[in-house]
Protein backbone atom coordinates (compact mmCIF):
# COMPACT_ATOMS: atom_id res chain seq x y z
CA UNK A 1 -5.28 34.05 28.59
CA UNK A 2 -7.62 36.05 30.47
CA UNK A 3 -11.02 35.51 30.81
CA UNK A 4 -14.85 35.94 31.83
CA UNK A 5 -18.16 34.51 31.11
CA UNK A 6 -20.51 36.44 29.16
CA UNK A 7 -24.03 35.76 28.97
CA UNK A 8 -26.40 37.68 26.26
CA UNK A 9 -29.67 37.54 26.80
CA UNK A 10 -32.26 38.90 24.96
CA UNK A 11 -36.51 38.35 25.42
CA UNK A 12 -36.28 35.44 22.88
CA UNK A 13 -32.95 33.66 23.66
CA UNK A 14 -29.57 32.76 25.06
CA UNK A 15 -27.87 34.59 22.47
CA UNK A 16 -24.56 33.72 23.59
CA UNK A 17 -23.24 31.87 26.36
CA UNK A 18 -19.11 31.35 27.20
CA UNK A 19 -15.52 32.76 27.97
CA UNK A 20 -14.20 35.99 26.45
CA UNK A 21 -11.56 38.16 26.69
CA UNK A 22 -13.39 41.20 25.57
CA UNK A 23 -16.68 42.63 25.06
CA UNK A 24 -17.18 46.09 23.52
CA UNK A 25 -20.82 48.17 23.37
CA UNK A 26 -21.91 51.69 23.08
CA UNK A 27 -22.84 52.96 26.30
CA UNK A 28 -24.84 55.91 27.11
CA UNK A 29 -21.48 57.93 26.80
CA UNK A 30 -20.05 56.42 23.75
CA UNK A 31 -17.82 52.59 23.38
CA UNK A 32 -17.37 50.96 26.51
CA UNK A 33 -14.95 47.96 27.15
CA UNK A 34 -15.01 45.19 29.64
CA UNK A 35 -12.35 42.64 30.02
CA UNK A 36 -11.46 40.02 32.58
CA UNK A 37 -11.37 40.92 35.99
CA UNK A 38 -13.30 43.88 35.82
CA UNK A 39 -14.91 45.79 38.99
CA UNK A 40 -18.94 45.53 39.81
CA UNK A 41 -20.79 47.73 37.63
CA UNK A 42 -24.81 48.11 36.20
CA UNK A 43 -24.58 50.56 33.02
CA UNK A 44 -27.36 50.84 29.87
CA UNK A 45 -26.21 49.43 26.67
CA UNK A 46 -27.37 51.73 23.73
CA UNK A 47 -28.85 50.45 20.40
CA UNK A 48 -25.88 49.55 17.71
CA UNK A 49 -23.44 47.31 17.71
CA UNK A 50 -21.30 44.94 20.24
CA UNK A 51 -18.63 43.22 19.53
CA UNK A 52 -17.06 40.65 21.47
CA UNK A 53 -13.39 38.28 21.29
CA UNK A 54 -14.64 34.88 22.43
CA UNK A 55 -12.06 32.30 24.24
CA UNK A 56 -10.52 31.43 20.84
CA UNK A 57 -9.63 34.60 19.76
CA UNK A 58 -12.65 34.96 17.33
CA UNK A 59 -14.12 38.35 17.20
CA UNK A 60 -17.94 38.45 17.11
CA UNK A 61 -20.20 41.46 16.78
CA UNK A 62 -24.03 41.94 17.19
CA UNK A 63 -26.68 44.01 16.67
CA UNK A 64 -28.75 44.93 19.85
CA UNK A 65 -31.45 47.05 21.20
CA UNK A 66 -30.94 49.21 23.69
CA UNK A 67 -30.51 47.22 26.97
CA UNK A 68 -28.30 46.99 30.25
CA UNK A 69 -25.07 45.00 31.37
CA UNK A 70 -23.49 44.03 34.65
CA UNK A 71 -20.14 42.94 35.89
CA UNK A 72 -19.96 40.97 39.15
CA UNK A 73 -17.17 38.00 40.02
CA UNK A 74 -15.67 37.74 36.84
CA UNK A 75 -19.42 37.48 34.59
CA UNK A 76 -20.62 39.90 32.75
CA UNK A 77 -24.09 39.34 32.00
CA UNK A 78 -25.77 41.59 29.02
CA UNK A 79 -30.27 42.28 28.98
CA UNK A 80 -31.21 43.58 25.30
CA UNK A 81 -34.97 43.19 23.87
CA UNK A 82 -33.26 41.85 20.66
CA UNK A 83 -29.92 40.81 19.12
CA UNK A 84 -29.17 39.67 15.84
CA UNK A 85 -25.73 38.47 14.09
CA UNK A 86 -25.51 40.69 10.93
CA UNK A 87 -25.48 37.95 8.48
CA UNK A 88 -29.11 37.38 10.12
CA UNK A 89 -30.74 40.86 9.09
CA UNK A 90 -33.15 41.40 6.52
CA UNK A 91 -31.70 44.84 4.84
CA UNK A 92 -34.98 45.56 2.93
CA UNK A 93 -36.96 44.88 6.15
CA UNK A 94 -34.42 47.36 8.04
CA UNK A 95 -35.02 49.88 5.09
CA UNK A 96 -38.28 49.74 5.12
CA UNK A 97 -38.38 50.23 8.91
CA UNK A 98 -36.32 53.29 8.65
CA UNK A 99 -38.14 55.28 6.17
CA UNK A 100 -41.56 54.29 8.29
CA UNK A 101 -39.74 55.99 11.13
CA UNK A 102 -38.89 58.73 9.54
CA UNK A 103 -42.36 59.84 8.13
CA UNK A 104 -43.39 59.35 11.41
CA UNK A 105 -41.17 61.93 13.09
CA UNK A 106 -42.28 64.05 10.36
CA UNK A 107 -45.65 63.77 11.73
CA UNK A 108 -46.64 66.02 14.68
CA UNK A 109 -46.78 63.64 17.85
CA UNK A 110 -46.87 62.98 21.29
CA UNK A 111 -43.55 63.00 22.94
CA UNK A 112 -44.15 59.59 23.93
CA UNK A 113 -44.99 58.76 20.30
CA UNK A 114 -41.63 61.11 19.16
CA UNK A 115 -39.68 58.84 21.53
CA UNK A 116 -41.19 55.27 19.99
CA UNK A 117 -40.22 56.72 16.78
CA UNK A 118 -36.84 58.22 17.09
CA UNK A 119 -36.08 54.80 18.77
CA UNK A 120 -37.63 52.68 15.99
CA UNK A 121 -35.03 55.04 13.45
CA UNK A 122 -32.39 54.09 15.51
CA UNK A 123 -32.40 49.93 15.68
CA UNK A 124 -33.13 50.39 11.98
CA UNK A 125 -30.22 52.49 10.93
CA UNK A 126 -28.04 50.17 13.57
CA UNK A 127 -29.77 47.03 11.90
CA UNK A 128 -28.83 48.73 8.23
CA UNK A 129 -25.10 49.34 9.65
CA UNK A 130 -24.16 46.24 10.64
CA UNK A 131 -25.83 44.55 7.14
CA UNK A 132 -24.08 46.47 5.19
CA UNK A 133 -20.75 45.12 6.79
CA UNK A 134 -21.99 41.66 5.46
CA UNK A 135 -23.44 42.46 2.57
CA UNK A 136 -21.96 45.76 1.35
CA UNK A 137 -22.57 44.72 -3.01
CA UNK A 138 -26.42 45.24 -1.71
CA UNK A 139 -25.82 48.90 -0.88
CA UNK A 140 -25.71 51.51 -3.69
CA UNK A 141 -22.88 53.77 -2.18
């Protein structure tokens, strides 16, 4: 089996910490993939979600904030602001979140204050996704 350490950091915590095979995020071009052995690289993570296939063959996923990873010697070492497991989100908090972002886009603002906003509506609907996976009977679809 083929592996690589993978750290994920976040302001908070050591979110996780150990061998993988695989680790898949969306990158500023769409779904990236890493996997053992993989050359030197520094790209942005985007908000939504990662998924990873730890030593035992357990896939994992995550909800993060937008962020950056690196590859170097066989670790791979991911920087969000935040990362939850989905089990962990609050779906009425994420909801809530959401529609606050969207009144304020609706609002006429600052580009700085469009750009805090359309990022606020993002982590939401990514925080909403990966509930939903969980907890899909709390969803009216």
């Amino acid at each position: 089996m083929n592996t690589f350490h993978l750290k994920i950091i976040t302001c908070d915590r050591i979110f996780f910490d150990g061998e993988c095979e695989s680790i898949i995020f969306p990158g500023f071009d769409g779904l990236m993939e890493i996997q053992a052995n993989h050359a030197p690289m520094a790209t942005t993570v985007a908000v939504g979600e990662v998924r990873f296939r730890d030593a035992d063959g357990n896939t994992r996923a995550v909800i993060v904030s937008d962020g950056m990873i690196k590859t170097a010697g066989n670790e791979v070492t991911l920087l969000a602001f935040s990362a939850e497991r989905p089990e962990e989100i609050d779906a009425h908090r994420a909801q809530v979140a959401l529609d606050m972002a969207r009144e304020e886009l609706q609002r006429k603002q600052s580009m700085v204050e469009y750009n805090i906003s359309n990022a606020a509506m993002a982590r939401a609907m990514a925080r909403l996704s990966g509930a939903r996976k969980i907890h899909p009977e709390d969803f009216n679809i």
